[in-house]
Protein backbone atom coordinates (compact mmCIF):
# COMPACT_ATOMS: atom_id res chain seq x y z
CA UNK A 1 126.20 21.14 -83.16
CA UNK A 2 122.86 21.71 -82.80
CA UNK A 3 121.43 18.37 -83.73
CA UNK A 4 123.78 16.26 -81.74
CA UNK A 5 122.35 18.89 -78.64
CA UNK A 6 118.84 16.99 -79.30
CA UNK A 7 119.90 13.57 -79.91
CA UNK A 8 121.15 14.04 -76.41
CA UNK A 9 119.19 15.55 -74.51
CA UNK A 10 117.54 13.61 -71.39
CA UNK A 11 114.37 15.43 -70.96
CA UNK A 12 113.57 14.36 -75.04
CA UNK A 13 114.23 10.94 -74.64
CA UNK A 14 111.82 10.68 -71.61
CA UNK A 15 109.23 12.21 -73.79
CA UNK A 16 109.95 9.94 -76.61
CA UNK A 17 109.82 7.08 -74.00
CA UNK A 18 106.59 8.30 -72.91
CA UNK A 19 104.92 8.61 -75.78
CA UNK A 20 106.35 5.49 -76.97
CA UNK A 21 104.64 3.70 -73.96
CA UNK A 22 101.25 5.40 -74.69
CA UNK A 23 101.36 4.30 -77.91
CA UNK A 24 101.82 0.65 -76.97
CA UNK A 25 99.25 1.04 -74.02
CA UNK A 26 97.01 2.10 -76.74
CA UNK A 27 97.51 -0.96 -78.99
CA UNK A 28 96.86 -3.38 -76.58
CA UNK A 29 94.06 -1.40 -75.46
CA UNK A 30 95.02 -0.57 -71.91
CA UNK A 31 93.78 2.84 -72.63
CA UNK A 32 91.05 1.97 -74.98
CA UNK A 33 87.17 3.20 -74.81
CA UNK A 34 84.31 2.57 -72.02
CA UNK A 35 82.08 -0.49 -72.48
CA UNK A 36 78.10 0.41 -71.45
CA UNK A 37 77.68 -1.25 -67.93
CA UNK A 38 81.76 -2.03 -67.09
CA UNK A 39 84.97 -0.12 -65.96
CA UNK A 40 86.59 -0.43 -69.22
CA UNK A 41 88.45 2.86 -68.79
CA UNK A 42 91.63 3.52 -68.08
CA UNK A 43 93.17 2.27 -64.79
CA UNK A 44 96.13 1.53 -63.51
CA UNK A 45 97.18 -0.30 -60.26
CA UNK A 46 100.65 1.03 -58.53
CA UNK A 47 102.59 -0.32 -55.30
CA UNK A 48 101.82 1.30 -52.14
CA UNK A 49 103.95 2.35 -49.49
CA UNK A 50 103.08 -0.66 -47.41
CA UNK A 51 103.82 -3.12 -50.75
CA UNK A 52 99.68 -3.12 -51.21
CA UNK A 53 98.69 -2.35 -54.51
CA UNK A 54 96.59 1.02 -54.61
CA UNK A 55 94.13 0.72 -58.49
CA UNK A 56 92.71 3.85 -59.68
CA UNK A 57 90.77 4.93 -62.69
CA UNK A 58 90.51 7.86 -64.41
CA UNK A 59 86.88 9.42 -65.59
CA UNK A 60 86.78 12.13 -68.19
CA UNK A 61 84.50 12.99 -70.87
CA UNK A 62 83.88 9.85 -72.90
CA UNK A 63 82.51 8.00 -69.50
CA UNK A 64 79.17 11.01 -69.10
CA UNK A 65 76.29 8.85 -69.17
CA UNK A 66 77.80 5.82 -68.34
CA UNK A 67 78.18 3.08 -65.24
CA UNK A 68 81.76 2.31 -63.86
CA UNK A 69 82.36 -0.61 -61.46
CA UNK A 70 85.52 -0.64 -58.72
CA UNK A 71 86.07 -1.96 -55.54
CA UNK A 72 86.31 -0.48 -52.43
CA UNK A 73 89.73 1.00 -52.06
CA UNK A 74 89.70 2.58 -55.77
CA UNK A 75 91.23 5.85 -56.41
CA UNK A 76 89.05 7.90 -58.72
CA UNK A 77 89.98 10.71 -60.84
CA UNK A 78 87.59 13.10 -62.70
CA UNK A 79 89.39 14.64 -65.62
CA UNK A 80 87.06 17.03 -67.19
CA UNK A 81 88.90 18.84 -70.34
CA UNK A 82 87.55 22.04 -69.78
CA UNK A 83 87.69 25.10 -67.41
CA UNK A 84 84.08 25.94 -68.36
CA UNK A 85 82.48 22.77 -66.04
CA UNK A 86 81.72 22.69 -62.55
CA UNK A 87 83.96 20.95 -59.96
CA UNK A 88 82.98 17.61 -60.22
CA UNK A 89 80.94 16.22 -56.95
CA UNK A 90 80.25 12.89 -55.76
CA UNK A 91 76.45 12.46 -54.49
CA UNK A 92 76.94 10.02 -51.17
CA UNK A 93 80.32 10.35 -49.01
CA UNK A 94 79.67 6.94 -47.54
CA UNK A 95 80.46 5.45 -50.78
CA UNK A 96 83.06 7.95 -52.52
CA UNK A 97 84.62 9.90 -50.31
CA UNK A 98 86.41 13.14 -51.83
CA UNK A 99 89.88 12.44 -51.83
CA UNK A 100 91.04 16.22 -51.91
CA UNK A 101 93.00 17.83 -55.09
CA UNK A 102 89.74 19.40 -56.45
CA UNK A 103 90.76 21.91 -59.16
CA UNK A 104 89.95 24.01 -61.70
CA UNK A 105 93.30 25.01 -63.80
CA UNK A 106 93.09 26.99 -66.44
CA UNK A 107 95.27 26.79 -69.36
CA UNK A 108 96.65 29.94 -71.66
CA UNK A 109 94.90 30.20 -74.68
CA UNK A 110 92.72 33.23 -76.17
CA UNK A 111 89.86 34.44 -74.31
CA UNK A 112 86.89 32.34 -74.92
CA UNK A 113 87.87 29.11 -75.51
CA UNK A 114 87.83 27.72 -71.52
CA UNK A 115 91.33 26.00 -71.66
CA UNK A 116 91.77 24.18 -68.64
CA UNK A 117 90.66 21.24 -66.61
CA UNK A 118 88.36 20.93 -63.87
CA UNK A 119 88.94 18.06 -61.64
CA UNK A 120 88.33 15.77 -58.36
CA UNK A 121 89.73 12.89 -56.69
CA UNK A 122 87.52 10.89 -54.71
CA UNK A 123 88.15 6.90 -53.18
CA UNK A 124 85.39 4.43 -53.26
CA UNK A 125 84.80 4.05 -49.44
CA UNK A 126 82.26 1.39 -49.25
CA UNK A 127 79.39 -0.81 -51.14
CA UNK A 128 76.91 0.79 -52.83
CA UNK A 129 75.88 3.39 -55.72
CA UNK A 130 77.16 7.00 -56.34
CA UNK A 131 77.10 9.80 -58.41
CA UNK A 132 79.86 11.92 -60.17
CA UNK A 133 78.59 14.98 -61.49
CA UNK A 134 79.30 18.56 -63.24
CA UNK A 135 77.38 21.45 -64.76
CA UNK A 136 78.67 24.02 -67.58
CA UNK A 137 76.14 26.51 -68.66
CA UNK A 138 78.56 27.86 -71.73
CA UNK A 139 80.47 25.13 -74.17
CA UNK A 140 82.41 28.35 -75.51
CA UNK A 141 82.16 32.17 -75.16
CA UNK A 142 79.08 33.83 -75.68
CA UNK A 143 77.67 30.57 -76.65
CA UNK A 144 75.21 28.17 -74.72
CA UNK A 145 75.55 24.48 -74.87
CA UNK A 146 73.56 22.59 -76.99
CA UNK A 147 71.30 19.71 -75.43
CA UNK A 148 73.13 16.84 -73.52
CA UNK A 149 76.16 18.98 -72.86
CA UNK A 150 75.74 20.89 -70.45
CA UNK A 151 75.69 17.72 -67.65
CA UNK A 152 77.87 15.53 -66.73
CA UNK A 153 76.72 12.28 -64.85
CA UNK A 154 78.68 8.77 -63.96
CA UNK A 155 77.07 6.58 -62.41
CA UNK A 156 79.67 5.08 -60.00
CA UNK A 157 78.49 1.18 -58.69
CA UNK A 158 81.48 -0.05 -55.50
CA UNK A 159 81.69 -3.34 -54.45
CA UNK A 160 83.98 -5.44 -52.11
């Protein structure tokens, strides 16, 4: 009984669904890795409620140090995988504006370890150059981060 229970269950098959369109995503490299000097991470553009199409991209880790291009009208998301950094700012309103849903969840794990995510929305609100950044002074309990990461800095270029 038990194993016809899984085979049917909804909530399963949306997971295997999900991961199975990650997995093709990843193939054709929708979701693949950051290019120095483009916006070659992961974006997505969706319908909005007027038919327009709303594009966003999300920013985590693997962008620090790097420059991402949008247009004006982008959604940006800063994912950053641990409850340890600062909420992530943007340095000039005129260009990103913050876009509300700042967080900083934490996750359940054992003390130490700074499970969680710390993240901001913003929307690139007109021409010019901004900056996303964060600050961690620990990269684990009782332990200082090394060199290089304890910052986190995007450089965030919007254009028309």
């Amino acid at each position: 009984m038990f194993p016809s229970t899984v085979r049917s269950c909804p909530a399963r098959r949306v997971l295997h669904a999900g991961f199975a369109a990650l997995a093709a995503a990843t193939l054709t490299g929708t979701l693949g890795g950051c290019s120095s000097g483009s916006a070659g991470s992961p974006s997505s553009a969706s319908a909005g409620p007027s038919g327009s199409t709303t594009r966003s991209v999300v920013l985590d880790e693997r962008e620090r140090g790097r420059t991402v291009r949008v247009t004006v009208g982008t959604l940006i998301v800063v994912r950053l995988h641990s409850a340890y950094w600062s909420t992530p700012t943007g340095s000039n309103p005129r260009v990103l504006a913050p876009a509300g849903g700042a967080t900083t969840a934490t996750g359940t794990c054992p003390p130490g370890r700074g499970c969680g995510i710390s993240s901001a929305r913003f929307t690139a609100r007109g021409s010019g150059t901004a900056h996303v950044t964060a600050r961690r002074d620990a990269c684990g309990e009782a332990m200082r981060c090394p060199p290089g990461q304890g910052r986190y800095d995007v450089t965030v270029t919007v254009t028309r």
